[in-house]
N, C-alpha and C. Protein backbone atom coordinates (compact mmCIF):
# COMPACT_ATOMS: atom_id res chain seq x y z
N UNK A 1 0.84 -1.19 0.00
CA UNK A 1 0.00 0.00 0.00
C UNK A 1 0.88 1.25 0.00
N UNK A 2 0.53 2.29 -0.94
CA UNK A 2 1.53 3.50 -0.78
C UNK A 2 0.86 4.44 0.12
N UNK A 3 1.81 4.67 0.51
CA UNK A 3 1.87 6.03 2.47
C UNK A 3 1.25 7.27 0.99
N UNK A 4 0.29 7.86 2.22
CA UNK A 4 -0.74 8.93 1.45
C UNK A 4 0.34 10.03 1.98
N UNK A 5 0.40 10.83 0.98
CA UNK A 5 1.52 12.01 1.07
C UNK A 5 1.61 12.89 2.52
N UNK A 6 2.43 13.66 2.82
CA UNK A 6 2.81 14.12 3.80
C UNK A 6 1.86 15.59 3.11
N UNK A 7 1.23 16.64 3.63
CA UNK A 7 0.38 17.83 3.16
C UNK A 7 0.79 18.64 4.73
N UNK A 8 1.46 20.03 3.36
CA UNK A 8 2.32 20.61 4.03
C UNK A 8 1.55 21.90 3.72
N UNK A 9 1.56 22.71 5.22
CA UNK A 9 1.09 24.25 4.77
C UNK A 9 1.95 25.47 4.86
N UNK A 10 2.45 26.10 3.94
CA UNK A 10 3.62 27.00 4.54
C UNK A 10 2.48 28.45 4.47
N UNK A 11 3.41 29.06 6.19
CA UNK A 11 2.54 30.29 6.04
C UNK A 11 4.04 31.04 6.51
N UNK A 12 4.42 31.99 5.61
CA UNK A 12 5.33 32.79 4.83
C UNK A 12 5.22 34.04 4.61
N UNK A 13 5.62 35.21 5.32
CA UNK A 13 5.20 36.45 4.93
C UNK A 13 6.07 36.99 3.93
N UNK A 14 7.10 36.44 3.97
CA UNK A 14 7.82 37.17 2.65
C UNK A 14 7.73 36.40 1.23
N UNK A 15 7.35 37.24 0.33
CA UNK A 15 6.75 36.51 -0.95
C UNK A 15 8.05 35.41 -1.93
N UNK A 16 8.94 36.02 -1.59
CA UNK A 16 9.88 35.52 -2.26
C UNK A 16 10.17 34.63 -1.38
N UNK A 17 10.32 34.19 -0.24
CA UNK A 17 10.80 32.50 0.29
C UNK A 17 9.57 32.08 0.05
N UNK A 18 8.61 32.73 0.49
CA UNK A 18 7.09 31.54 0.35
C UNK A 18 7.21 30.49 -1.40
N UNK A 19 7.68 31.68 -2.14
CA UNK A 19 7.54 31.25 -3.88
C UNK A 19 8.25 29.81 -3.46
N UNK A 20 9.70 30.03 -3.14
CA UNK A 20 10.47 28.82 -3.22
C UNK A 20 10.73 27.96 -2.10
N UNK A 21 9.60 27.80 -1.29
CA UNK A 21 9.47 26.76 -0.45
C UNK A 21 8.54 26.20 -1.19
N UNK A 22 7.58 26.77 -1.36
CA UNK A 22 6.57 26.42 -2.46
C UNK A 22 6.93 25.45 -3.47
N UNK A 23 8.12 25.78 -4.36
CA UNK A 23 8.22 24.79 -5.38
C UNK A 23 9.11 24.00 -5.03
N UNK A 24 9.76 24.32 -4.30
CA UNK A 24 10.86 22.57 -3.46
C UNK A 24 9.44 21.99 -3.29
N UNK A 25 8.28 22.16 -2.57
CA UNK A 25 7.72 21.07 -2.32
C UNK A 25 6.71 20.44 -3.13
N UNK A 26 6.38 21.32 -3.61
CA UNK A 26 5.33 20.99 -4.93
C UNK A 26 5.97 19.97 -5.68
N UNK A 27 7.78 20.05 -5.82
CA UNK A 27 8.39 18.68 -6.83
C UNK A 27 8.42 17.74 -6.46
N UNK A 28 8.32 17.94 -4.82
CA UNK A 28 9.04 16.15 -4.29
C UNK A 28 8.16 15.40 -4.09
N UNK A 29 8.33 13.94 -4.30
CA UNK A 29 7.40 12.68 -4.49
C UNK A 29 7.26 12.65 -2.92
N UNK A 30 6.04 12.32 -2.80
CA UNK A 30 5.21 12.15 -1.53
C UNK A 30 5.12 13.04 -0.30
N UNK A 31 4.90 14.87 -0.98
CA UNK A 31 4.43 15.78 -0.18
C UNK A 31 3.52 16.25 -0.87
N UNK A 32 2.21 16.64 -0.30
CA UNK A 32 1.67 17.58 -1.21
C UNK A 32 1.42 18.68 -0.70
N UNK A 33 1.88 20.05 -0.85
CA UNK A 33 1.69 21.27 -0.81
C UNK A 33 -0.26 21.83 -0.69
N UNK A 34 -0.82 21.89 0.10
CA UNK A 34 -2.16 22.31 0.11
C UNK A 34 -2.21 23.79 -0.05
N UNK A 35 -1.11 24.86 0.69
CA UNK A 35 -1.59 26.31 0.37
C UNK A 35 -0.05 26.96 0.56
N UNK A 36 -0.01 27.93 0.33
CA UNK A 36 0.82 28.58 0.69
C UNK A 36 1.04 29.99 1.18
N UNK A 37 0.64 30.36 2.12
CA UNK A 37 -0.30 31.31 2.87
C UNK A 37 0.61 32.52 3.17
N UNK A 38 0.40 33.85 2.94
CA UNK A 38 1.67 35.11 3.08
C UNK A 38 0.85 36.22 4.45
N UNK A 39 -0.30 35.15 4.89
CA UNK A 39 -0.82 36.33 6.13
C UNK A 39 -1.56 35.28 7.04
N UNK A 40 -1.68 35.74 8.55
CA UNK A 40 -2.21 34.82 9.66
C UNK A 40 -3.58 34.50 9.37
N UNK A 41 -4.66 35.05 8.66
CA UNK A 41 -5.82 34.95 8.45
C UNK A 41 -5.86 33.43 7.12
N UNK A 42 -5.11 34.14 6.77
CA UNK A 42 -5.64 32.77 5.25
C UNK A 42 -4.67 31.16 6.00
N UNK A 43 -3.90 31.49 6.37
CA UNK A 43 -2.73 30.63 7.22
C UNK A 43 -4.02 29.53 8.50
N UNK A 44 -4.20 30.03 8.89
CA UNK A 44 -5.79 29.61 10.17
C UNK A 44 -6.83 29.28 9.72
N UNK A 45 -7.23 29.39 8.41
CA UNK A 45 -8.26 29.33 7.58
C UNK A 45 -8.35 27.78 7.02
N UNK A 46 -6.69 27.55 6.16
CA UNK A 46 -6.53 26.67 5.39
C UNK A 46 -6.02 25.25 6.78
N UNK A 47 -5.75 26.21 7.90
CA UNK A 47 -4.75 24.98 8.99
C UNK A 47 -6.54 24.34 9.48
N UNK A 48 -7.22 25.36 9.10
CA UNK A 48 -8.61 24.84 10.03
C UNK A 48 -9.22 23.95 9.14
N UNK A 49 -9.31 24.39 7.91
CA UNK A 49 -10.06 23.45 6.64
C UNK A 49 -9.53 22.35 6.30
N UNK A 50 -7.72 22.60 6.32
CA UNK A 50 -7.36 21.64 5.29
C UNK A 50 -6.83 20.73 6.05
N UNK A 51 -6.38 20.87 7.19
CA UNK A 51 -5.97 20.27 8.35
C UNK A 51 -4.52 19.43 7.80
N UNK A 52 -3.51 19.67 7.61
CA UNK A 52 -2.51 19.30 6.77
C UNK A 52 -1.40 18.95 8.13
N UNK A 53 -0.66 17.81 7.64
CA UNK A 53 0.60 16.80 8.75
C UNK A 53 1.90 17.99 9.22
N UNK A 54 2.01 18.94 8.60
CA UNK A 54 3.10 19.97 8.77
C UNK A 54 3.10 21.23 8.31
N UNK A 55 3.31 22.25 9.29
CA UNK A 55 3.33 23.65 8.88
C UNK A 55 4.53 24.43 9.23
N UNK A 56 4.85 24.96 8.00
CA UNK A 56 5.92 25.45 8.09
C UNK A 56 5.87 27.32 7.83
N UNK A 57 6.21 27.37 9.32
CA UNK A 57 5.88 28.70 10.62
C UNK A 57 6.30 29.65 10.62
N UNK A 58 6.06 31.25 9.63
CA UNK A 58 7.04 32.14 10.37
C UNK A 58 5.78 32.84 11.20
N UNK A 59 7.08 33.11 12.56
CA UNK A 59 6.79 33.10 13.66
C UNK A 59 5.81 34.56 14.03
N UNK A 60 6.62 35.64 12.75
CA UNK A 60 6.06 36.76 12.28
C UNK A 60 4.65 36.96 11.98
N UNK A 61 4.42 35.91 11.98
CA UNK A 61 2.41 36.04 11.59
C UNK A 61 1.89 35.24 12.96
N UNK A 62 2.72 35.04 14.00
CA UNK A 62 2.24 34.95 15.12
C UNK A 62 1.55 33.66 15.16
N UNK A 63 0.87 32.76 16.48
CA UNK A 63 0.69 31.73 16.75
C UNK A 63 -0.59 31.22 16.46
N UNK A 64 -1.27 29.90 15.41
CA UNK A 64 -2.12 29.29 14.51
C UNK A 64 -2.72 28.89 14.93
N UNK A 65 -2.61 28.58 16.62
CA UNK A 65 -3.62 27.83 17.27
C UNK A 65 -2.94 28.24 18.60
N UNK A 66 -3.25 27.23 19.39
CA UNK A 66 -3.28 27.40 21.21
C UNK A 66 -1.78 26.79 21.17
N UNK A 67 -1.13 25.71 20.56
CA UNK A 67 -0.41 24.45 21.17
C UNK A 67 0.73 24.55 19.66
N UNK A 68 1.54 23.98 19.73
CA UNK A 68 2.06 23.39 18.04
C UNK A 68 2.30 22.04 18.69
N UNK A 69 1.15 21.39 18.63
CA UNK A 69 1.40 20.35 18.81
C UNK A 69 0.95 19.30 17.41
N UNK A 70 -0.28 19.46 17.03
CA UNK A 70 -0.79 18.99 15.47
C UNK A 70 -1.44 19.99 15.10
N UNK A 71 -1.24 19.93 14.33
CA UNK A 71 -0.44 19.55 13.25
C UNK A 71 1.33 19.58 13.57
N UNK A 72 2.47 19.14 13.36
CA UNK A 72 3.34 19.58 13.73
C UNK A 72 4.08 20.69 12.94
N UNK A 73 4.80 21.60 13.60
CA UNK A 73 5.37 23.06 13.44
C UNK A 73 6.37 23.02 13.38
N UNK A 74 6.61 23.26 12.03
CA UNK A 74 8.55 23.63 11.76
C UNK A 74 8.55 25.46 11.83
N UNK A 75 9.49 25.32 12.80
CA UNK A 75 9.51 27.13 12.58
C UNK A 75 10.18 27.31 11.34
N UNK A 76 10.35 28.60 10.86
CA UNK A 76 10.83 29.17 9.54
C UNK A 76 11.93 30.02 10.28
N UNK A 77 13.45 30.02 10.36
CA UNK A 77 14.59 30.46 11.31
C UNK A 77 15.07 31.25 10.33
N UNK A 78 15.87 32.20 10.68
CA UNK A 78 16.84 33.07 10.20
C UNK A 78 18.16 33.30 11.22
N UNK A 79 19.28 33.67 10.67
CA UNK A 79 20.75 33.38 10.84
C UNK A 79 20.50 34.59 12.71
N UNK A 80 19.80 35.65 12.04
CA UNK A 80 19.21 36.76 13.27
C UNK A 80 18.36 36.37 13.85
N UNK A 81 17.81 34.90 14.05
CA UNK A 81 16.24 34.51 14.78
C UNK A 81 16.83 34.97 15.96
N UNK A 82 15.75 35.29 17.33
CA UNK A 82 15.72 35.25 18.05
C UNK A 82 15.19 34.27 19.37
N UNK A 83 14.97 34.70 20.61
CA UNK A 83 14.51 33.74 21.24
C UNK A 83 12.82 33.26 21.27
N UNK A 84 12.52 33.77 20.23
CA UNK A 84 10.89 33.04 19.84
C UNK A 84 10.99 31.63 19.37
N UNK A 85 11.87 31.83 18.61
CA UNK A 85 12.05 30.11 18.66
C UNK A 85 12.27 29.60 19.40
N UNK A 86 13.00 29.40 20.65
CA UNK A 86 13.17 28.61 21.51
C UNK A 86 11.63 28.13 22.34
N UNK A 87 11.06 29.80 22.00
CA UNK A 87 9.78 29.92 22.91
C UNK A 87 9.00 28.88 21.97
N UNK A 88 9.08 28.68 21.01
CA UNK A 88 8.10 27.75 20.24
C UNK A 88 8.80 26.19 20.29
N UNK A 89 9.86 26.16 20.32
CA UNK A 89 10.26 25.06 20.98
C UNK A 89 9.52 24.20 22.13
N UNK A 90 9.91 24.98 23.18
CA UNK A 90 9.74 24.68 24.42
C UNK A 90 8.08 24.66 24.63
N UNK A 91 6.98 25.18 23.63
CA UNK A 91 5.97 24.96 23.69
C UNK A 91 5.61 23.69 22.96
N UNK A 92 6.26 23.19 22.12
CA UNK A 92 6.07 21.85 21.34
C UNK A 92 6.21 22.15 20.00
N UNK A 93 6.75 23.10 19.34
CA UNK A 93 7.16 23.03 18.09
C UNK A 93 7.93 21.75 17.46
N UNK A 94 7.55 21.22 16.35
CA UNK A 94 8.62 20.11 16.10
C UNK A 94 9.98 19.86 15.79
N UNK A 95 10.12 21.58 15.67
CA UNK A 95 11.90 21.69 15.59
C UNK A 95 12.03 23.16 14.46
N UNK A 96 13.41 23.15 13.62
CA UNK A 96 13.31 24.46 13.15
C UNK A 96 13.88 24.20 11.48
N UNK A 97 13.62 25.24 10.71
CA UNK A 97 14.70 24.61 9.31
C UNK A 97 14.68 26.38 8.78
N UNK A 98 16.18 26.25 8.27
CA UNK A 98 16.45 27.80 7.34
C UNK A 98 15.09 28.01 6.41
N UNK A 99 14.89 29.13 6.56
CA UNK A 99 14.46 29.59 5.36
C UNK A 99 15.27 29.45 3.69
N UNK A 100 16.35 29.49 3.82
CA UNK A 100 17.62 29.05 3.08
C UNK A 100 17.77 27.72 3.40
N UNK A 101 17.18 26.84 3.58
CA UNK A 101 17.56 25.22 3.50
C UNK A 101 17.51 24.46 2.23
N UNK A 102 18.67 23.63 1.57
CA UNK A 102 18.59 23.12 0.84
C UNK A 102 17.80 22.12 0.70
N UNK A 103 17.15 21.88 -1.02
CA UNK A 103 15.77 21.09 -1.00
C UNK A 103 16.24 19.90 -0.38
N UNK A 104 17.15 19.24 -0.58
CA UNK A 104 17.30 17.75 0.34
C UNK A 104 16.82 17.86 2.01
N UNK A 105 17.50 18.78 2.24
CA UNK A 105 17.83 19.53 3.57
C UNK A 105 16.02 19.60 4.39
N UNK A 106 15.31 20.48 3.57
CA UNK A 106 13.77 20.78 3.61
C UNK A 106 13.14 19.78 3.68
N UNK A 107 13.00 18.68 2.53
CA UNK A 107 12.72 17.62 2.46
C UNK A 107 12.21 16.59 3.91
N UNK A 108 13.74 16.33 4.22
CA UNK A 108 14.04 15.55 4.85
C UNK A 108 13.16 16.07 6.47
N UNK A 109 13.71 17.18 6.95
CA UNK A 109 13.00 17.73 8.07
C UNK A 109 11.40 17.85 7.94
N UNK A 110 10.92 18.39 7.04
CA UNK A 110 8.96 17.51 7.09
C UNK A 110 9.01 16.25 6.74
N UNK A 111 9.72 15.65 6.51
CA UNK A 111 9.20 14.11 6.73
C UNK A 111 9.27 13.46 7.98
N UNK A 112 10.54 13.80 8.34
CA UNK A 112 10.53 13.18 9.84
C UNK A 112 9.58 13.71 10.93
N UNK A 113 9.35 15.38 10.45
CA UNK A 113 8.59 15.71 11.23
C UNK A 113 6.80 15.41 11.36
N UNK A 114 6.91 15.20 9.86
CA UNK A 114 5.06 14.51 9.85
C UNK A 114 5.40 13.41 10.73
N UNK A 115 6.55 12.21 11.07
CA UNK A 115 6.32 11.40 11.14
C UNK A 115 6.32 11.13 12.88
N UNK A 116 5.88 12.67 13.41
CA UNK A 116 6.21 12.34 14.91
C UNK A 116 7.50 12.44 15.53
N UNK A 117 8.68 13.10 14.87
CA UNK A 117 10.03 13.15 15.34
C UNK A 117 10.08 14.94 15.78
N UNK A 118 10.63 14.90 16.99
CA UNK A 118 10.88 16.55 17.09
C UNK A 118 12.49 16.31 16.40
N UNK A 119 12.67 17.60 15.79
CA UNK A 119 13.92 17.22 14.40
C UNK A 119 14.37 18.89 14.75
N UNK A 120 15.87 19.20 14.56
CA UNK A 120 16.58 20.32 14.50
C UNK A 120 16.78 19.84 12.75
N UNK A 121 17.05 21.25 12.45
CA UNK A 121 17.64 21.08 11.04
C UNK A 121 19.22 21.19 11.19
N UNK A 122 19.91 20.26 10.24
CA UNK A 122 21.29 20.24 10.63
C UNK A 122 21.95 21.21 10.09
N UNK A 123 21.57 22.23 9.25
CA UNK A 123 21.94 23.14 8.72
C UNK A 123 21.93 24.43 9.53
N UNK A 124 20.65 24.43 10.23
CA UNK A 124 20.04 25.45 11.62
C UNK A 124 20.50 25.03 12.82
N UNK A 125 21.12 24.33 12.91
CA UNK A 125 21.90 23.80 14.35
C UNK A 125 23.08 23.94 14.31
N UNK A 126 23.66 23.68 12.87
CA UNK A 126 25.19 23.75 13.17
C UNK A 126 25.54 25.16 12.77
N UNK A 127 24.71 26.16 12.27
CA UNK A 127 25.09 27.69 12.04
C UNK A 127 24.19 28.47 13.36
N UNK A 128 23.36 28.08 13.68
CA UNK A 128 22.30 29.01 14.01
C UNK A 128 22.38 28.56 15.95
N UNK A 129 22.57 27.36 16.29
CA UNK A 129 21.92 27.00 17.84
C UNK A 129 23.37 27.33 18.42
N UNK A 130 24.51 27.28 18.32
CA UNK A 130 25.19 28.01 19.34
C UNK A 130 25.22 29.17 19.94
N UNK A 131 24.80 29.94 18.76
CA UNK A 131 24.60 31.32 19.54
C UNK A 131 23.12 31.34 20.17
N UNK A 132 22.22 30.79 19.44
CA UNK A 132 21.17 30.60 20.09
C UNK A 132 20.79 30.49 21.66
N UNK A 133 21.45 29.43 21.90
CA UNK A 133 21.73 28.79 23.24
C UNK A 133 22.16 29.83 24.46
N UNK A 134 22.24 30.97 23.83
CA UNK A 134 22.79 31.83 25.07
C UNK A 134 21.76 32.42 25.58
N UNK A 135 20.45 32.22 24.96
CA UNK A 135 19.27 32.89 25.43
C UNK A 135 18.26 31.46 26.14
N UNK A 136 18.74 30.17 26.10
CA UNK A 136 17.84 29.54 26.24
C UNK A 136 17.39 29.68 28.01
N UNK A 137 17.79 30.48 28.93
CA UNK A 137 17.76 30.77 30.06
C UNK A 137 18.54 29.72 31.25
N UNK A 138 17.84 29.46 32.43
CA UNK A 138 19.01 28.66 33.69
C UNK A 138 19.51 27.28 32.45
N UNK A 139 20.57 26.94 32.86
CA UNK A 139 21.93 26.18 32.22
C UNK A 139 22.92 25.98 33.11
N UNK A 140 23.05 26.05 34.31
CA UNK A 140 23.86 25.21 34.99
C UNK A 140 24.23 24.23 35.32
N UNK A 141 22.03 23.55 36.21
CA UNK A 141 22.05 22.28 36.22
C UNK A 141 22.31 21.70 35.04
N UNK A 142 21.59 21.69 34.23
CA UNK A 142 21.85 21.21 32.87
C UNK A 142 23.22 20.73 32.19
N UNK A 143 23.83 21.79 32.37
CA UNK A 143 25.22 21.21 32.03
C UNK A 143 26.10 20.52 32.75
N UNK A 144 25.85 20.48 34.13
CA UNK A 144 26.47 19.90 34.96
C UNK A 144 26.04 18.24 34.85
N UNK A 145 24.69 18.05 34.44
CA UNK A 145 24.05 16.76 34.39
C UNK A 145 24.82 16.31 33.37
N UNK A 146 25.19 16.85 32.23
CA UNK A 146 25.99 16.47 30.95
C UNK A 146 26.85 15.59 31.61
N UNK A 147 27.83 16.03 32.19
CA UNK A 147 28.88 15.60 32.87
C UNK A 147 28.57 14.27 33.59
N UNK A 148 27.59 14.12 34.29
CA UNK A 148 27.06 12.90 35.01
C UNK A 148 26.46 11.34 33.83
N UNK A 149 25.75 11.84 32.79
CA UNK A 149 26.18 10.71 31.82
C UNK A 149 26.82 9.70 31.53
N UNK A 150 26.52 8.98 31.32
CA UNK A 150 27.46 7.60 30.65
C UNK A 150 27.83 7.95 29.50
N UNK A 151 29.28 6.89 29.13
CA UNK A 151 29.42 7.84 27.97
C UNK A 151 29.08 6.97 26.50
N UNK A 152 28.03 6.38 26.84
CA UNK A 152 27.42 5.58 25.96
C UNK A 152 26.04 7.06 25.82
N UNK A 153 25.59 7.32 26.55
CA UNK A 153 24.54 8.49 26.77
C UNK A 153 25.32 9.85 26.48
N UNK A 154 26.35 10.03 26.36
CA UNK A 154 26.71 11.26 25.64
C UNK A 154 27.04 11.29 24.57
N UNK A 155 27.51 10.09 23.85
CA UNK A 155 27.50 9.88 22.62
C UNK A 155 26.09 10.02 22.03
N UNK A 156 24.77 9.53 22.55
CA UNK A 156 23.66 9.31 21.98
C UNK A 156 23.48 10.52 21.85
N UNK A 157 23.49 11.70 22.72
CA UNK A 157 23.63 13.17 22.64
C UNK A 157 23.95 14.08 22.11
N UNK A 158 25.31 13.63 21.76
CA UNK A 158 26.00 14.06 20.73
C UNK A 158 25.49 13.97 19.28
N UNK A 159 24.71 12.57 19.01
CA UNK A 159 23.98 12.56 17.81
C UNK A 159 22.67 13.16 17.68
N UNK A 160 22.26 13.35 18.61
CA UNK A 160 20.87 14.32 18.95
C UNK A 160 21.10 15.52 18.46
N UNK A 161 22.43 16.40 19.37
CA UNK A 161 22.95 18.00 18.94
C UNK A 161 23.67 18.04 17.34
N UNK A 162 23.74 16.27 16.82
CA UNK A 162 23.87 16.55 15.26
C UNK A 162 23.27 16.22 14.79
N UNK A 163 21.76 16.52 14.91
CA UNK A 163 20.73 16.50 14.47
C UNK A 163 20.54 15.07 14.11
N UNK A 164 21.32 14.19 14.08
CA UNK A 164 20.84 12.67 13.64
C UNK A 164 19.79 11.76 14.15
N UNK A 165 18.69 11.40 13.40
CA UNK A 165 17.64 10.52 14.03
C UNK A 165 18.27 9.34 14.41
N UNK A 166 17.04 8.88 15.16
CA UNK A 166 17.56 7.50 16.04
C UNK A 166 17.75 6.45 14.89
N UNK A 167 17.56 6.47 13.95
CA UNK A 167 17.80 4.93 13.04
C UNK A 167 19.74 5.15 12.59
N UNK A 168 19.74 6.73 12.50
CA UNK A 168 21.17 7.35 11.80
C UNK A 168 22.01 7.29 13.00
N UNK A 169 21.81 7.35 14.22
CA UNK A 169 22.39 7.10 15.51
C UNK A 169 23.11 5.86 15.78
N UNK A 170 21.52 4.97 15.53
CA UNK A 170 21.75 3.28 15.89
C UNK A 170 22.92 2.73 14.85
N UNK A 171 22.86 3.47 13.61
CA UNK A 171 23.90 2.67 13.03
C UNK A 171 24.79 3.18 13.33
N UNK A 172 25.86 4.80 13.58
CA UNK A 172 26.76 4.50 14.04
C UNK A 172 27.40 4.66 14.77
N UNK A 173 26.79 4.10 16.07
CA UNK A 173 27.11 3.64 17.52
C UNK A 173 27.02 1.94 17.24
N UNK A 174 26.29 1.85 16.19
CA UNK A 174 26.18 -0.08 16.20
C UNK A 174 25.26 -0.23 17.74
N UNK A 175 24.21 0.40 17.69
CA UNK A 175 23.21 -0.17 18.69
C UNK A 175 21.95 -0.58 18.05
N UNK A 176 20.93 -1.04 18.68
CA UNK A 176 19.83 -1.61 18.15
C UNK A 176 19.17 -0.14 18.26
N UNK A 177 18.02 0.36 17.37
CA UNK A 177 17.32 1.52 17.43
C UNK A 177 15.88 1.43 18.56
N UNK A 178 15.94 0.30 18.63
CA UNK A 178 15.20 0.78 19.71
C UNK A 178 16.01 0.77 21.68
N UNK A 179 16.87 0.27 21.41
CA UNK A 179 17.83 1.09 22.75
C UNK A 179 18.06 2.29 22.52
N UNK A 180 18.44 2.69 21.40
CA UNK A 180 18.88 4.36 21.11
C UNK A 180 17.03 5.09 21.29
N UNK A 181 16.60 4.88 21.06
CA UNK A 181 14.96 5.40 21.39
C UNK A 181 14.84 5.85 23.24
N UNK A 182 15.20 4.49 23.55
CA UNK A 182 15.12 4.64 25.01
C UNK A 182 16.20 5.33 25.58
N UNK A 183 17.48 5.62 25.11
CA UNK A 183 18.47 5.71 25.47
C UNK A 183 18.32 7.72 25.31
N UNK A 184 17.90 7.95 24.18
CA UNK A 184 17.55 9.34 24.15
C UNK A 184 16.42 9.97 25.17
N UNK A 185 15.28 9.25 25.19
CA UNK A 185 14.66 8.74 26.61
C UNK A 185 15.06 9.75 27.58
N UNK A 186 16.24 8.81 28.12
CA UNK A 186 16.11 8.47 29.35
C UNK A 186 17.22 9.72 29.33
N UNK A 187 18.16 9.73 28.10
CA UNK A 187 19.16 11.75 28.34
C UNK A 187 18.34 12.85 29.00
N UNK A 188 17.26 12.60 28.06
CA UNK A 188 16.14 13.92 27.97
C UNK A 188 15.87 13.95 29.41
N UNK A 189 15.26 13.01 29.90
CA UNK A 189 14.44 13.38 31.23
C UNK A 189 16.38 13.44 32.24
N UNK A 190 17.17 12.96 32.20
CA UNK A 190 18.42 13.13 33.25
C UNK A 190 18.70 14.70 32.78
N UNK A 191 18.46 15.54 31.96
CA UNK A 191 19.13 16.34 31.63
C UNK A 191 17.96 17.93 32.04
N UNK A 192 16.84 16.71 32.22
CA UNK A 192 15.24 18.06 32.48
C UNK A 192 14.78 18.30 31.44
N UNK A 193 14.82 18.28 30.50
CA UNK A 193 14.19 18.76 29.34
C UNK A 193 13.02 18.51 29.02
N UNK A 194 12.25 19.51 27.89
CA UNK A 194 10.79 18.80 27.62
C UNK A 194 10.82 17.94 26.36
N UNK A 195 11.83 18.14 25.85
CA UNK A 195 12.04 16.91 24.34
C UNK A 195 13.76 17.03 24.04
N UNK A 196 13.64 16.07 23.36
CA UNK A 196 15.19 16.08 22.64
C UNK A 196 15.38 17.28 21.72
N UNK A 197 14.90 18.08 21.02
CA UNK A 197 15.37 19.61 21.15
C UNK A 197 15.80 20.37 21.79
N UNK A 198 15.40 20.68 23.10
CA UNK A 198 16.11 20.62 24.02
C UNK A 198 17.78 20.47 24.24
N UNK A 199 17.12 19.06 24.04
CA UNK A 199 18.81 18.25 24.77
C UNK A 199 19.96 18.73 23.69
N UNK A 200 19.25 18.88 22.45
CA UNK A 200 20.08 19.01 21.36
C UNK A 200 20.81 20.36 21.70
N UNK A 201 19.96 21.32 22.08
CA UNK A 201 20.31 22.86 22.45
C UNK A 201 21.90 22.88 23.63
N UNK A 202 21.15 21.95 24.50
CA UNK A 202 22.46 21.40 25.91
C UNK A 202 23.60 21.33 24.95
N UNK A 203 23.61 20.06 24.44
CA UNK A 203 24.88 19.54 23.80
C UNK A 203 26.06 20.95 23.05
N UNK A 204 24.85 21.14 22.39
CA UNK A 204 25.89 22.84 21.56
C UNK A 204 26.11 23.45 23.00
N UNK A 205 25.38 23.87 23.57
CA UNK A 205 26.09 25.07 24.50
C UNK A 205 27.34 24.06 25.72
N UNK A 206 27.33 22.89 25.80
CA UNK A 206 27.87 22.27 26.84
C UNK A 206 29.46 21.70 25.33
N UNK A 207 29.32 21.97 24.65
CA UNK A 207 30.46 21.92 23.60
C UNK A 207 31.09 20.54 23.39
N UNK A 208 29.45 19.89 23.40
CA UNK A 208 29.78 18.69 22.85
C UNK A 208 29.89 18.35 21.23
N UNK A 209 29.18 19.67 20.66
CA UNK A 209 28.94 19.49 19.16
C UNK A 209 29.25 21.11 18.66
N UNK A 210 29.94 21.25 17.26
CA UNK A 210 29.90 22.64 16.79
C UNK A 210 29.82 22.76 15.85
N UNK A 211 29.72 24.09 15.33
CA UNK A 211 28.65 24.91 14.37
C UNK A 211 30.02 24.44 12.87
N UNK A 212 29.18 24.15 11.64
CA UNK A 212 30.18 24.46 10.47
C UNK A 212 30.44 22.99 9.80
């Protein structure tokens, strides 16, 4: 049986990224593009009607519902984002991707993210979350817990803050993916966090992973 496409809504205030998020996705096999929205009204309209697996968020037209929880929410980041993203993070956003992300790059982050994965973009993590991280607020405990880890669990961490999903993990650590499932688990909650975004954020600022 073929998987019914991933239906993606981008709401975009600037006309020129909206155009070309637009046609990265309109080409690729098994997304389908439902709208592509340049204001909060038509953006709420189409999230209410069309009810689509991923929306891709600038933050600039302000918040689509109560939660980003579902549909799931890729923010739309810039190199100057600020700490709204984190704030949409930490509310349940599913993670973040350049506005400048390459189509593989784009791709890849709504798929995982229709598929229930909170996902950093590896392009937006390795330019964008170190400096980020200086706003994510208290970071002491946090980093100090780093330190308390196994170092089978900081490695798993380490693949978290490089954006790698658990199947890209399991292979190379050579663990089974579903220990690495649990194993990210069990970082997240030793470390406090509300998801492995989060943890991913720790890792950059605790200089387990860097930008480039």
């Amino acid at each position: 049986m073929v998987a019914p496409p991933v239906r993606v809504l981008v709401a975009e205030r600037d006309e020129t990224v909206r155009a070309r998020l637009a046609a990265l996705l309109t080409q690729a096999d098994g997304i389908e593009l439902i709208a592509a929205a340049g204001d909060a009204t038509t953006a709420r309209t189409t999230l209410r009607r069309r009810l689509p697996d991923v929306v891709l968020l600038d933050l600039r037209l302000g918040p689509l519902g109560p939660v980003f929880r579902r549909p799931a929410v890729l923010v739309l980041a810039t190199f100057d984002s600020d700490a709204g993203i984190l704030r949409a993070l930490r509310d349940g956003a599913a993670g973040f991707v350049l506005r400048s992300a390459r189509r593989n790059e784009l791709l890849k982050v709504v798929r995982l993210a229709a598929d229930g994965h909170v996902v950093l973009s590896p392009d937006a993590s390795r330019r964008w979350v170190s400096s980020a991280t200086r706003l994510s607020g208290p970071r002491d405990e946090r980093l100090a817990q780093v330190d308390r880890l196994s170092s089978r669990e900081r490695e798993v961490l380490i693949g978290v803050g490089s954006a790698l999903t658990n199947a890209e993990i399991a292979e190379k650590l050579g663990m089974p993916e579903p220990l690495v499932r649990d194993c990210v688990a069990q970082v997240v909650r030793k470390l406090g966090c509300a998801h492995r975004t989060e943890a991913g954020l720790v890792a950059y600022e605790r200089g387990l992973c860097r930008p480039g």
